[in-house]
N, C-alpha and C. Protein backbone atom coordinates (compact mmCIF):
# COMPACT_ATOMS: atom_id res chain seq x y z
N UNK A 1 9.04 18.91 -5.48
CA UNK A 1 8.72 17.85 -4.54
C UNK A 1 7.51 17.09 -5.07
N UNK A 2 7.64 15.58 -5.41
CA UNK A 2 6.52 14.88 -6.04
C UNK A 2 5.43 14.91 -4.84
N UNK A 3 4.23 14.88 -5.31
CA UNK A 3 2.41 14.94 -4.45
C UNK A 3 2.29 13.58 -5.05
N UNK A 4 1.79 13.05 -4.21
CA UNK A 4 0.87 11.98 -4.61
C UNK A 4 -0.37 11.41 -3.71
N UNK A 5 -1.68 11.29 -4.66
CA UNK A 5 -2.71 11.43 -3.52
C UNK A 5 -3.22 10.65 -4.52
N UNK A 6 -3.89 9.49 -4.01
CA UNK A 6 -5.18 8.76 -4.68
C UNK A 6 -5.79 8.32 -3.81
N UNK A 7 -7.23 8.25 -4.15
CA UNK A 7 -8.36 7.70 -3.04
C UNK A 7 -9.49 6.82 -3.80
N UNK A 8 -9.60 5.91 -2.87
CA UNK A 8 -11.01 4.76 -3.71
C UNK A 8 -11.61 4.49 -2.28
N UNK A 9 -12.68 3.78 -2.43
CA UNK A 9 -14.18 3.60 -1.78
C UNK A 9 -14.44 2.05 -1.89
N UNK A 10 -14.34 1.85 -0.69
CA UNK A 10 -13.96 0.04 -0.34
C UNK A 10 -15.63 0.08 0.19
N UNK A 11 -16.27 -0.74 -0.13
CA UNK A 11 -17.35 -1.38 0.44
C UNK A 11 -17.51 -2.23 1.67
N UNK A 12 -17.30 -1.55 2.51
CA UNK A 12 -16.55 -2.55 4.30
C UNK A 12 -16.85 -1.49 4.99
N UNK A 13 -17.47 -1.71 6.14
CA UNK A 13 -17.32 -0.78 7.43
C UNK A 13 -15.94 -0.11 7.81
N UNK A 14 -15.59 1.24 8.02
CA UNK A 14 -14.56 1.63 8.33
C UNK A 14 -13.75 1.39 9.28
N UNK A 15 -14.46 0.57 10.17
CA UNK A 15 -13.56 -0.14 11.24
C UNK A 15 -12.67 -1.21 10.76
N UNK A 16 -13.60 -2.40 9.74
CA UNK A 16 -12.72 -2.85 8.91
C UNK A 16 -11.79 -3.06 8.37
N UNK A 17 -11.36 -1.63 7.35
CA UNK A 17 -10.37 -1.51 6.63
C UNK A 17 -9.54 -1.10 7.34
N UNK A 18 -9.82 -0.03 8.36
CA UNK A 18 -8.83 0.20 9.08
C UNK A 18 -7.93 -0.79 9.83
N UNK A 19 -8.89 -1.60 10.41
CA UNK A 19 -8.46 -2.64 11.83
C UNK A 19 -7.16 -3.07 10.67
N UNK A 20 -7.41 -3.73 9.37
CA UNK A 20 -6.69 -4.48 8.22
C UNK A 20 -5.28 -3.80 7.92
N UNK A 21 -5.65 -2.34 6.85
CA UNK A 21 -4.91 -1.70 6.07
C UNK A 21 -3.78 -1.31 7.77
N UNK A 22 -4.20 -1.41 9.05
CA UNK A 22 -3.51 -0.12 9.81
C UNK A 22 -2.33 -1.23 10.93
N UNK A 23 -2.42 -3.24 10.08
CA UNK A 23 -1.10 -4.11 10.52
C UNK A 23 -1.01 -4.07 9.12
N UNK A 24 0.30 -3.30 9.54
CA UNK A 24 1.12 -3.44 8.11
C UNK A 24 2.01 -4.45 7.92
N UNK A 25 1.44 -5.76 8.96
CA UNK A 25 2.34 -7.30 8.02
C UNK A 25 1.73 -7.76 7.23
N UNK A 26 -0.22 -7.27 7.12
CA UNK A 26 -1.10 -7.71 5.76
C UNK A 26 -0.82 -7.10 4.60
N UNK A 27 -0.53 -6.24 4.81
CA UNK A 27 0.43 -5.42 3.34
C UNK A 27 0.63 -6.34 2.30
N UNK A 28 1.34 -7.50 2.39
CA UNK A 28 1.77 -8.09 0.92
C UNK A 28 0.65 -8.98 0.78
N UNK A 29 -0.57 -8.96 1.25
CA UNK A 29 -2.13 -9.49 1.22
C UNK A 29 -2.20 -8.55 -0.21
N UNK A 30 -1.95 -7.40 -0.32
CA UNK A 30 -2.94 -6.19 -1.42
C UNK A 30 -1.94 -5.33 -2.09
N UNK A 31 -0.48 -5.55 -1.11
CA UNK A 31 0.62 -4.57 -2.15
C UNK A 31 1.34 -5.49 -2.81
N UNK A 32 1.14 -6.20 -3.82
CA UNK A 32 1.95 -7.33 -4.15
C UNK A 32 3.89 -7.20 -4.16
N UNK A 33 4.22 -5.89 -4.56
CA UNK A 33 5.74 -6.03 -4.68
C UNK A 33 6.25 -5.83 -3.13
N UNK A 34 5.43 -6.06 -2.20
CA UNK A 34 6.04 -6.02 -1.08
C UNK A 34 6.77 -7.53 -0.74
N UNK A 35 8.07 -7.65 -0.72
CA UNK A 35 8.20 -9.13 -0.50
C UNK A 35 8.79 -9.19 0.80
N UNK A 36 8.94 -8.13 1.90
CA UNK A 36 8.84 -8.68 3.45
C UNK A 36 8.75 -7.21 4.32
N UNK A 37 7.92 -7.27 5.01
CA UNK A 37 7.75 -6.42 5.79
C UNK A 37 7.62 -6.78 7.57
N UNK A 38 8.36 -5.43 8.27
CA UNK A 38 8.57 -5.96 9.86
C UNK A 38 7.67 -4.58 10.61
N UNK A 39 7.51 -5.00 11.09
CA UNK A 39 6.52 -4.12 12.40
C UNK A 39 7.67 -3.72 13.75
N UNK A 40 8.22 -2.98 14.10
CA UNK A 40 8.63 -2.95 15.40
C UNK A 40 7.82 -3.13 16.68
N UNK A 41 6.74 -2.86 16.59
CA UNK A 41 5.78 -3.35 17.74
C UNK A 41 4.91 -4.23 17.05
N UNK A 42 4.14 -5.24 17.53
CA UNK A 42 3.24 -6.27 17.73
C UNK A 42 1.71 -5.10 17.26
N UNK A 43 1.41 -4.05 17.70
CA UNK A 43 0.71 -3.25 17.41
C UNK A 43 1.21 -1.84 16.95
N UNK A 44 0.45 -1.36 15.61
CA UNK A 44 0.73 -0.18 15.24
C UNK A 44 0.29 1.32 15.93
N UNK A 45 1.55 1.60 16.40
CA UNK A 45 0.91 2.79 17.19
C UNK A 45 1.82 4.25 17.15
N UNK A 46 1.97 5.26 17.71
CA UNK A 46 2.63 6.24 17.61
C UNK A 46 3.96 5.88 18.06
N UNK A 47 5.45 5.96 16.98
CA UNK A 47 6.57 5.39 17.37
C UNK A 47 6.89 3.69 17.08
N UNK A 48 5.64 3.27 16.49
CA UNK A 48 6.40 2.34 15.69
C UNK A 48 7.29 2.52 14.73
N UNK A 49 7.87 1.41 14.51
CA UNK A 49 8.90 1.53 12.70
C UNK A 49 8.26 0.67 12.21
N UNK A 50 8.67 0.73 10.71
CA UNK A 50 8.27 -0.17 9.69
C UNK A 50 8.76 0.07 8.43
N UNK A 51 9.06 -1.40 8.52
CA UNK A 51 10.02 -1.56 7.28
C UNK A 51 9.93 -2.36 6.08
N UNK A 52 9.09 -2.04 4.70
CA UNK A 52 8.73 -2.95 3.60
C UNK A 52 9.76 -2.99 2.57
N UNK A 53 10.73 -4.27 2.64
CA UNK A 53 11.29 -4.22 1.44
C UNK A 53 10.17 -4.50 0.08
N UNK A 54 10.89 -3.58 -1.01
CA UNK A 54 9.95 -3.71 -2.27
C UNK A 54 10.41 -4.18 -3.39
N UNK A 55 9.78 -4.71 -4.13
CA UNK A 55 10.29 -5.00 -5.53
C UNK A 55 10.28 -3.95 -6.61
N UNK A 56 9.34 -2.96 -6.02
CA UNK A 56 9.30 -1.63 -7.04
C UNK A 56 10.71 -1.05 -7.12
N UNK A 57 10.91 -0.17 -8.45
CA UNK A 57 12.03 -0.01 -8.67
C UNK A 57 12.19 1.62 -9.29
N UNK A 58 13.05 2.06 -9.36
CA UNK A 58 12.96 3.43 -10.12
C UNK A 58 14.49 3.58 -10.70
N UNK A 59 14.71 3.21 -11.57
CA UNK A 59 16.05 2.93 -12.66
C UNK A 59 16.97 1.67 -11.89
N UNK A 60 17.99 2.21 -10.65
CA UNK A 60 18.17 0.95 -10.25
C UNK A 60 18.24 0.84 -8.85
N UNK A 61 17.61 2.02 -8.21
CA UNK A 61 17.11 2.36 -6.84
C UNK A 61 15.90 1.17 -6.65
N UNK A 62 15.65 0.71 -5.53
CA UNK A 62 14.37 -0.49 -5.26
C UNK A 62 13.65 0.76 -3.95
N UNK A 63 12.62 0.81 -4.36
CA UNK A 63 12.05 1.83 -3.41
C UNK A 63 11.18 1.23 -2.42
N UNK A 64 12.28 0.49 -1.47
CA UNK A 64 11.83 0.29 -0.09
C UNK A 64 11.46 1.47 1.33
N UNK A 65 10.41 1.19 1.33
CA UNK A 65 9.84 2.07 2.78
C UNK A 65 10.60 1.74 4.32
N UNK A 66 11.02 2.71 4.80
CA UNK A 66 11.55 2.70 5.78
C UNK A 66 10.80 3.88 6.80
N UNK A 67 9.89 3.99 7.68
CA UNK A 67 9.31 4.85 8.35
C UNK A 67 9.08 4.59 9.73
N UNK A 68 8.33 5.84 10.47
CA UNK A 68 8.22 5.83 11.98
C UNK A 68 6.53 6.05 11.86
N UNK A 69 6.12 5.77 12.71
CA UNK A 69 4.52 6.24 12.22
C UNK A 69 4.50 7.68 13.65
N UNK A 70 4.28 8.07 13.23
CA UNK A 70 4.11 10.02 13.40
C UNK A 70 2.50 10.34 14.21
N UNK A 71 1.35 9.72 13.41
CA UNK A 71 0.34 10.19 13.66
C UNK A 71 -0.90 8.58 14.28
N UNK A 72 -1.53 8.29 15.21
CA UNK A 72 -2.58 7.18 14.59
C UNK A 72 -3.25 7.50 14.99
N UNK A 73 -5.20 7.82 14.77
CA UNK A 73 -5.69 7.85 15.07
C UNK A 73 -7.04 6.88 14.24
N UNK A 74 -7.23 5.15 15.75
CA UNK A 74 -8.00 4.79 15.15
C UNK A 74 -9.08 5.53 14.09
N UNK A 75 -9.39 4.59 12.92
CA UNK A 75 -10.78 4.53 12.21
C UNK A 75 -10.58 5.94 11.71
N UNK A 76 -9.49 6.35 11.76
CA UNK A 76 -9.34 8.23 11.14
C UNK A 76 -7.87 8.38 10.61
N UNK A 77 -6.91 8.00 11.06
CA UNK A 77 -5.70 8.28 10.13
C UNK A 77 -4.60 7.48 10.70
N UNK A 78 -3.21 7.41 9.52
CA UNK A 78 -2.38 6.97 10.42
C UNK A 78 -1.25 7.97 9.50
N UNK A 79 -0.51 8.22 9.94
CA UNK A 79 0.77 9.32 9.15
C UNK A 79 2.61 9.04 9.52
N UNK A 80 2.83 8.90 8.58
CA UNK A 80 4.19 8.20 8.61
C UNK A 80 5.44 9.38 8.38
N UNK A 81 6.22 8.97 8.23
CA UNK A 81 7.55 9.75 7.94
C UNK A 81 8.86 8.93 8.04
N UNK A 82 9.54 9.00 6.85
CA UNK A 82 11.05 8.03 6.75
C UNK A 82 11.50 7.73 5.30
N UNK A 83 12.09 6.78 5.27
CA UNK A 83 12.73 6.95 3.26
C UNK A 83 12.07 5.83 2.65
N UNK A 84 12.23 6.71 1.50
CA UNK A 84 10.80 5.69 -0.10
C UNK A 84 12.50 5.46 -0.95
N UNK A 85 13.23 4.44 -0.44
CA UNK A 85 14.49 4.07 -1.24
C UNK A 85 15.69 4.90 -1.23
N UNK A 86 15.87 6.19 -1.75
CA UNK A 86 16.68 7.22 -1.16
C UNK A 86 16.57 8.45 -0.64
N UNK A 87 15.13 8.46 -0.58
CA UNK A 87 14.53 10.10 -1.28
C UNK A 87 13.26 10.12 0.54
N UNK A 88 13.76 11.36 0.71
CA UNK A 88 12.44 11.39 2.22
C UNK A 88 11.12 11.57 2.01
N UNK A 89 10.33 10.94 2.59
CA UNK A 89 9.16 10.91 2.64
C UNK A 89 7.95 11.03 3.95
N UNK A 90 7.41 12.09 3.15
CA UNK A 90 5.99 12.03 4.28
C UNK A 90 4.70 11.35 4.17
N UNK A 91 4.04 10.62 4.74
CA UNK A 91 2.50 9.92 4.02
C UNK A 91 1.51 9.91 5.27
N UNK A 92 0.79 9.97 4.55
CA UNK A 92 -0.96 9.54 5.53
C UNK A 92 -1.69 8.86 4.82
N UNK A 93 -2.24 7.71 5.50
CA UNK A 93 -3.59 7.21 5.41
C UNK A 93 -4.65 8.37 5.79
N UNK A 94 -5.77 8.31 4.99
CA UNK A 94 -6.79 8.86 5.74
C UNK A 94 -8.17 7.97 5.55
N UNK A 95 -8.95 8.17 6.41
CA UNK A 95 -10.42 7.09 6.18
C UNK A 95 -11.56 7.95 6.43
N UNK A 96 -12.38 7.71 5.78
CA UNK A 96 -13.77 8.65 6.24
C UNK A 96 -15.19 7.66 5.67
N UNK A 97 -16.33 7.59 6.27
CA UNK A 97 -16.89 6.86 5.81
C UNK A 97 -18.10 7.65 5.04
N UNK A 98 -18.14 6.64 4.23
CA UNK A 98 -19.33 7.08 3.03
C UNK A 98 -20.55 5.85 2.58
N UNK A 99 -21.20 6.55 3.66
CA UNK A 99 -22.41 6.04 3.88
C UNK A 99 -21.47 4.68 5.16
N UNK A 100 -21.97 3.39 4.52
CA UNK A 100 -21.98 2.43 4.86
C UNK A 100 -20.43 1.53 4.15
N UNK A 101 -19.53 2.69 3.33
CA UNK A 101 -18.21 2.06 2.69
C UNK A 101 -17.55 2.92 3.37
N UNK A 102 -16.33 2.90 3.15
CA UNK A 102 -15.03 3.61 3.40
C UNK A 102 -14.12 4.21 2.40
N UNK A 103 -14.34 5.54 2.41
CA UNK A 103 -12.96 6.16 1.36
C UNK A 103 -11.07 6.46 2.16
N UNK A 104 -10.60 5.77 1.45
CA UNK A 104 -9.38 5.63 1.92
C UNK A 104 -8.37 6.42 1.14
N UNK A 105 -7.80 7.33 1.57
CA UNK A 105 -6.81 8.02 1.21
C UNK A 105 -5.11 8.11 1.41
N UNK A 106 -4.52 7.67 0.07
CA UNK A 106 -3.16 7.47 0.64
C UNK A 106 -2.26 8.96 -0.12
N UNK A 107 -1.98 9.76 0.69
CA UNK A 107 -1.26 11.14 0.11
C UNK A 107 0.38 10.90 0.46
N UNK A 108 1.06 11.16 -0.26
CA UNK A 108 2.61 11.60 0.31
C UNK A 108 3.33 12.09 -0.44
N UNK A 109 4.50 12.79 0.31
CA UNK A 109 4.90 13.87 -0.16
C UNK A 109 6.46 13.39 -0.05
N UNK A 110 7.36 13.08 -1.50
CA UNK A 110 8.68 12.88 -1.52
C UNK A 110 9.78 13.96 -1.64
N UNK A 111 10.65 13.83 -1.10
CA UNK A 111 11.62 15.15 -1.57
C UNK A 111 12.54 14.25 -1.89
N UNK A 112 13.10 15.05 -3.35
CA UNK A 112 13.78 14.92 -4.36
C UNK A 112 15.71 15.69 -4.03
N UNK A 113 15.55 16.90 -3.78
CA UNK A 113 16.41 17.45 -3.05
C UNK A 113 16.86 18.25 -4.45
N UNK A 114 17.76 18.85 -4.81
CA UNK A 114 18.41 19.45 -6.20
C UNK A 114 18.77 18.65 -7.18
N UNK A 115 19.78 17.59 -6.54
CA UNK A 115 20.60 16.89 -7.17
C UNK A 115 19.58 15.66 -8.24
N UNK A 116 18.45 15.70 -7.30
CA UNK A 116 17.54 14.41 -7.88
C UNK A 116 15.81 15.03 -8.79
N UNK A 117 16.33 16.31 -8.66
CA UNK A 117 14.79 16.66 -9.32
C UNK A 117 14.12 16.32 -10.42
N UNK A 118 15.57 16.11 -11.64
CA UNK A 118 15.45 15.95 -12.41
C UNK A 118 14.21 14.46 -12.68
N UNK A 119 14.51 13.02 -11.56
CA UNK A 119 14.04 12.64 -11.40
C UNK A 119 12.27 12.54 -10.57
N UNK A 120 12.22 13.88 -10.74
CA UNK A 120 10.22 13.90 -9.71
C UNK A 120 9.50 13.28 -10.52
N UNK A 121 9.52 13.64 -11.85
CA UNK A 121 8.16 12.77 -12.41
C UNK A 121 8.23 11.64 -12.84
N UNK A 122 9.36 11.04 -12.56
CA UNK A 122 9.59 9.52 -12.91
C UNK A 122 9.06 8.56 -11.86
N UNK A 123 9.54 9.44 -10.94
CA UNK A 123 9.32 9.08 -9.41
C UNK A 123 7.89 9.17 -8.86
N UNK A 124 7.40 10.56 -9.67
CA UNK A 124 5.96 10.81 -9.28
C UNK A 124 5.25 9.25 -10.02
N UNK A 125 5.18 9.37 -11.19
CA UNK A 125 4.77 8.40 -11.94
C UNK A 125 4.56 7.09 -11.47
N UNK A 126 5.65 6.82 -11.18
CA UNK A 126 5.83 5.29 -10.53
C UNK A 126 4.67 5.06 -9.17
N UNK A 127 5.29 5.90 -8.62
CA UNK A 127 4.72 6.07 -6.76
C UNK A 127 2.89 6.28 -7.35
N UNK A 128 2.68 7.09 -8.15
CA UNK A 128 0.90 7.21 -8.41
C UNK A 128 0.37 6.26 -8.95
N UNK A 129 1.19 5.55 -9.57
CA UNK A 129 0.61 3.82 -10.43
C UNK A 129 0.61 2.65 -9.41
N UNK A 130 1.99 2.65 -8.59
CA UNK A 130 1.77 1.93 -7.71
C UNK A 130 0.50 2.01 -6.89
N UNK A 131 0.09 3.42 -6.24
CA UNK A 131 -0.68 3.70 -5.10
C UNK A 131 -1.86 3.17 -5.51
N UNK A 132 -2.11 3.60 -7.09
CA UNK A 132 -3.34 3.63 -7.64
C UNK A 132 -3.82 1.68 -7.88
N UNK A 133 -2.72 0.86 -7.98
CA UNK A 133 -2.76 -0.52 -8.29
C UNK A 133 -2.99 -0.58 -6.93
N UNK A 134 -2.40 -0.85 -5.98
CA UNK A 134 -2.46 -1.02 -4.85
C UNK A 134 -4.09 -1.00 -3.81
N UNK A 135 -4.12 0.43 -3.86
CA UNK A 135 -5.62 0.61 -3.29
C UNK A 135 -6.72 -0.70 -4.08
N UNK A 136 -6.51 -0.51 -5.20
CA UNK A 136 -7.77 -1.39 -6.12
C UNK A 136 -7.67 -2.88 -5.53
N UNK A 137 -6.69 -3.25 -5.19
CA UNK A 137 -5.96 -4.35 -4.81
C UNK A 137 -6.58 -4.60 -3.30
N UNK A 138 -6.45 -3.43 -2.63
CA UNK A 138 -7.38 -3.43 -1.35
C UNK A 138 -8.51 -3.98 -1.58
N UNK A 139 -9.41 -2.84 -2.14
CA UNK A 139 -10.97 -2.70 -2.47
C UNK A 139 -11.28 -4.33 -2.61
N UNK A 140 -10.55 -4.98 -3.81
CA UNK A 140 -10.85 -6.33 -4.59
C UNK A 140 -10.71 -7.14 -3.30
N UNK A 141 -9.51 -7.54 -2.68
CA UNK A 141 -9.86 -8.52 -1.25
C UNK A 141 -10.50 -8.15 -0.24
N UNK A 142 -11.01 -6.92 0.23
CA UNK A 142 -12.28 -6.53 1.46
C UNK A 142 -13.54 -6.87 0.74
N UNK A 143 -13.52 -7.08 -0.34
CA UNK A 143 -15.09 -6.75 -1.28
C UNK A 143 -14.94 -8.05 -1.34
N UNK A 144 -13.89 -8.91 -1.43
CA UNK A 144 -14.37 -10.49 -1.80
C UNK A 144 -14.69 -10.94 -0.44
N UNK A 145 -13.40 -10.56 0.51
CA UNK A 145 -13.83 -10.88 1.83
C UNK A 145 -15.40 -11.10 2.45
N UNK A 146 -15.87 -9.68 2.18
CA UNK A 146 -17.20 -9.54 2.54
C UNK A 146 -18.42 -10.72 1.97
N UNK A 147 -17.95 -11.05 0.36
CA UNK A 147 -19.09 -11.68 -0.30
C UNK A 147 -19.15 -13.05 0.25
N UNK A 148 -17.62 -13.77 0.39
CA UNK A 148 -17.12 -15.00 1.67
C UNK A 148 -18.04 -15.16 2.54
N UNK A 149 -18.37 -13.69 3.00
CA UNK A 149 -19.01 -14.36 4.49
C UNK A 149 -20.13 -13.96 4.52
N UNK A 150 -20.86 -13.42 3.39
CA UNK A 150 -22.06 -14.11 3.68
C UNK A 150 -22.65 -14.79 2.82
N UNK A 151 -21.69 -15.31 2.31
CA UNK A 151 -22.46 -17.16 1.24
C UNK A 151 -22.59 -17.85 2.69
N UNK A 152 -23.22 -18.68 2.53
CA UNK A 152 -24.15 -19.94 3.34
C UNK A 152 -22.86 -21.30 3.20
N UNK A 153 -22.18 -21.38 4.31
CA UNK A 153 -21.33 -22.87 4.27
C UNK A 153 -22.15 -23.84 3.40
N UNK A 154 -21.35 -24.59 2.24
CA UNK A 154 -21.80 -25.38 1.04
C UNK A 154 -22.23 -25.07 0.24
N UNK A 155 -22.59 -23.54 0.32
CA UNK A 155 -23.45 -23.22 -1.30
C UNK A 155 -22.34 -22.38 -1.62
N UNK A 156 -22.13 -23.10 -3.06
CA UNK A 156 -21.40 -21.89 -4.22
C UNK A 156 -21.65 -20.81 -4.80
N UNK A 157 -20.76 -20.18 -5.15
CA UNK A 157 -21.52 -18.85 -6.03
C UNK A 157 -21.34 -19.85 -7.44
N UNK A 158 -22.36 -18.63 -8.01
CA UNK A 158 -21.93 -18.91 -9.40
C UNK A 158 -20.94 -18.41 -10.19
N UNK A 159 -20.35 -18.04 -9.72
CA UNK A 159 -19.02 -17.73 -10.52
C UNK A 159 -17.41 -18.85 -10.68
C-alpha cells in the first residue's frame, strides 16, 4: 500500500491557510493539473463530496480525486476518503503552527489491491512529486499574498 506524506512551512497565520487550502474550489489557484473541481456543499464540512478532475496521469489512468471528507476540524485537520483514479484512498490535511507560520501536512494512504501492486511505486512516485510540487505551489501564493498586502498602494517592489 503506497504512504505518502510531505510537509512544508507556509509563512501565514494558520487560520489563513486553512480558511484557503480547506475551499477546495481554490485548489487550481496552487494544484495546477487540477482542471475542474466541485464542492457538494457551498462549505467544507463533515459529509461533503469533492470532486477534482486531474490532468495527472499514471500510464493511461488520469488520477482524478473523488472523496467524502470524513474528518474537519477547523485550523487542525481535514481527512478525506474516496478514489485517486482507480485505486482507494485515504488522506489528511494536517496544520500546526510554528511559531507565527504554519506547517501543513498532506499524508495518504492508496491501496493498490493484488492485481495492481505491481504498480505502488509508480504510483507512489507520481502522488509524492505531485504533493511535493503542489504544497511549494501553496507556500509561493500565501507568501506572495502576504508581501501584496503590505506594500503601500502605488509603491512598487523592486522586483
Amino acid at each position: 500500500m503506497p504512504h505518502i506524506e510531505e510537509s512544508i512551512v507556509i509563512n501565514r497565520p494558520i487560520s489563513d491557510v486553512f480558511r484557503f487550502v480547506s475551499d477546495f474550489r481554490n485548489g487550481p489557484q496552487w494544484q495546477k493539473d487540477i482542471t475542474n473541481v466541485h464542492q457538494s456543499e457551498g462549505k467544507t464540512r463533515v459529509g461533503a463530496m469533492i470532486t477534482e478532475t486531474r490532468s495527472t496521469r499514471m500510464l493511461r489512468w488520469r488520477l482524478d480525486l473523488n472523496a467524502d471528507i470524513l474528518g474537519y476540524v477547523p485550523n487542525k485537520s481535514i481527512e478525506y476518503k474516496g478514489v485517486l483514479g482507480q485505486f482507494p484512498v485515504a488522506g489528511q490535511l494536517r496544520f500546526e503552527t510554528q511559531g507565527g507560520a504554519t506547517q501543513i501536512t498532506h499524508s495518504m494512504n492508496i491501496r493498490t489491491g493484488c492485481l495492481f501492486s505491481l504498480f505502488g511505486p509508480l504510483l507512489t512516485g507520481i502522488m509524492r512529486r505531485r504533493t511535493r510540487r503542489t504544497l511549494n505551489a501553496l507556500r509561493q501564493l500565501l507568501e506572495a499574498r502576504q508581501e501584496k498586502a503590505y506594500q503601500s498602494p502605488g509603491v512598487e517592489s523592486a522586483n
